[in-house]
Protein backbone atom coordinates (compact mmCIF):
# COMPACT_ATOMS: atom_id res chain seq x y z
CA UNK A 1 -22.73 2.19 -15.04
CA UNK A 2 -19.66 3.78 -13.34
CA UNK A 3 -16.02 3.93 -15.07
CA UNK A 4 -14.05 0.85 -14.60
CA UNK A 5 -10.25 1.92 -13.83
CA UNK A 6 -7.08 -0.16 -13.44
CA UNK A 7 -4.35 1.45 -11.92
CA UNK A 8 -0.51 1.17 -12.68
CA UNK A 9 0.16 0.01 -9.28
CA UNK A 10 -1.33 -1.90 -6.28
CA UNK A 11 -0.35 -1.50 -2.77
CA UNK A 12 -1.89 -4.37 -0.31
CA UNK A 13 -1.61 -3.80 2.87
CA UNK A 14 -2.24 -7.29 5.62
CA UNK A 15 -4.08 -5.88 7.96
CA UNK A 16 -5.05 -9.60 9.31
CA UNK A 17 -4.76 -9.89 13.46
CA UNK A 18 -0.89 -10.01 13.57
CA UNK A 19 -0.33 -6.83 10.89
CA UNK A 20 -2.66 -4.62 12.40
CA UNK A 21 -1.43 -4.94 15.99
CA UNK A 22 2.00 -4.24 14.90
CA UNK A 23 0.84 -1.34 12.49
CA UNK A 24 -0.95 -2.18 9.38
CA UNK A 25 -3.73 -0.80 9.87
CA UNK A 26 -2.92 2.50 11.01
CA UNK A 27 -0.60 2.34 7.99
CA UNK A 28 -3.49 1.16 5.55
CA UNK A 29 -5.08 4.76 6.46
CA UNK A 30 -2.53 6.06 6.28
CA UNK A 31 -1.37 4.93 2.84
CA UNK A 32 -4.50 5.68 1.62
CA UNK A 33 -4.06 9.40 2.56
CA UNK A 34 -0.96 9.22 0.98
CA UNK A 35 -1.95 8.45 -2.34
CA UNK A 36 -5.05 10.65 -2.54
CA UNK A 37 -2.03 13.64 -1.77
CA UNK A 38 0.37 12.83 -4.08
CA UNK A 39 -1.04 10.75 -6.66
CA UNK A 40 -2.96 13.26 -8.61
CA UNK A 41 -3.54 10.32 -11.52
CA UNK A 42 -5.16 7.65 -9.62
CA UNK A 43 -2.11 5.52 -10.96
CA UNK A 44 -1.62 3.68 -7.11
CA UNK A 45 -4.70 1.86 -5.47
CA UNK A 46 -4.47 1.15 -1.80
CA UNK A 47 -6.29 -2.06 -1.05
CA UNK A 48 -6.81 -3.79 2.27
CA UNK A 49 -6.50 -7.33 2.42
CA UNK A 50 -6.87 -9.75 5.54
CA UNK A 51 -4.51 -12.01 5.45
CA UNK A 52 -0.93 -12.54 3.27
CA UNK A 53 0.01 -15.76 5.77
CA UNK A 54 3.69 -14.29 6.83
CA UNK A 55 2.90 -13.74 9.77
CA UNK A 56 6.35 -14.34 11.03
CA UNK A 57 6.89 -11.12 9.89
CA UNK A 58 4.09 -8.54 10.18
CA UNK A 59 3.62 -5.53 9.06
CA UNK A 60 3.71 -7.11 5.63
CA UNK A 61 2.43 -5.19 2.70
CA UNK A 62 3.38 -5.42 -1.29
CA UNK A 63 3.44 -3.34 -4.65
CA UNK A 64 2.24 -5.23 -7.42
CA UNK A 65 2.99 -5.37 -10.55
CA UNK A 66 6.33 -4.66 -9.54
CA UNK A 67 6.08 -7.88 -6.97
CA UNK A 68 7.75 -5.30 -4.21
CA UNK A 69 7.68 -6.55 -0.90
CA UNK A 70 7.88 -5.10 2.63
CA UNK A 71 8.19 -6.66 5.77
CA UNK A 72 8.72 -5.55 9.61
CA UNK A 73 8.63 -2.01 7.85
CA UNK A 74 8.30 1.60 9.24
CA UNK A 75 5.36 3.84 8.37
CA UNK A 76 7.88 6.13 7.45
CA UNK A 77 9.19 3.85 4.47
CA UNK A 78 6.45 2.73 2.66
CA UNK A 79 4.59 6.59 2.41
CA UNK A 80 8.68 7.69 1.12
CA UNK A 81 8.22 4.32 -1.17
CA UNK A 82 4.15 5.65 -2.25
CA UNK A 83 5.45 9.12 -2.73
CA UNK A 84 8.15 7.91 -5.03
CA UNK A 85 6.17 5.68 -6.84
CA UNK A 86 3.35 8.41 -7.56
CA UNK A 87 6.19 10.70 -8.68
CA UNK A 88 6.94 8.35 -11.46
CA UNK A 89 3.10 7.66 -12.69
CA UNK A 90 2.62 11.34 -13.04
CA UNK A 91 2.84 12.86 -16.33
């Protein structure tokens, strides 16, 4: 039987119909390059999910435990946000 792990921190990224035509699915990818990079721990888990029902305003994705959420954001934020976030789980 294979190690269970929990990590410190969860990013879900929507990637239901609305999210991924206005990004979240590139950025799932994306994300999950990210934190294969920089987080040398395992500390931040990228998981897909279909559907967070804000629609209203896709791209929606959120950091839990720390109940962080982003909406209508830029690539460019969330891998500064993932990069900071892996900074701080390091040792």
């Amino acid at each position: 039987m294979s190690k269970f792990t929990i990590p410190e921190r969860v990013l879900y990224v929507c990637t239901g119909s609305k999210c991924s035509k206005r990004g979240g699915k590139k950025l799932y990818k994306s994300a999950e390059a990210v934190t294969k990079y920089f987080d040398e721990t395992g500390g931040i888990e990228v998981v897909r999910i279909e559907c967070t029902d804000r629609c209203d305003f896709a791209p929606v994705c959120n950091i839990q435990p720390d109940n962080i959420w982003l909406k209508e954001y830029s690539e460019k934020e969330v891998i500064k946000l993932l990069q900071k976030l892996a900074d701080e789980t390091s040792p």
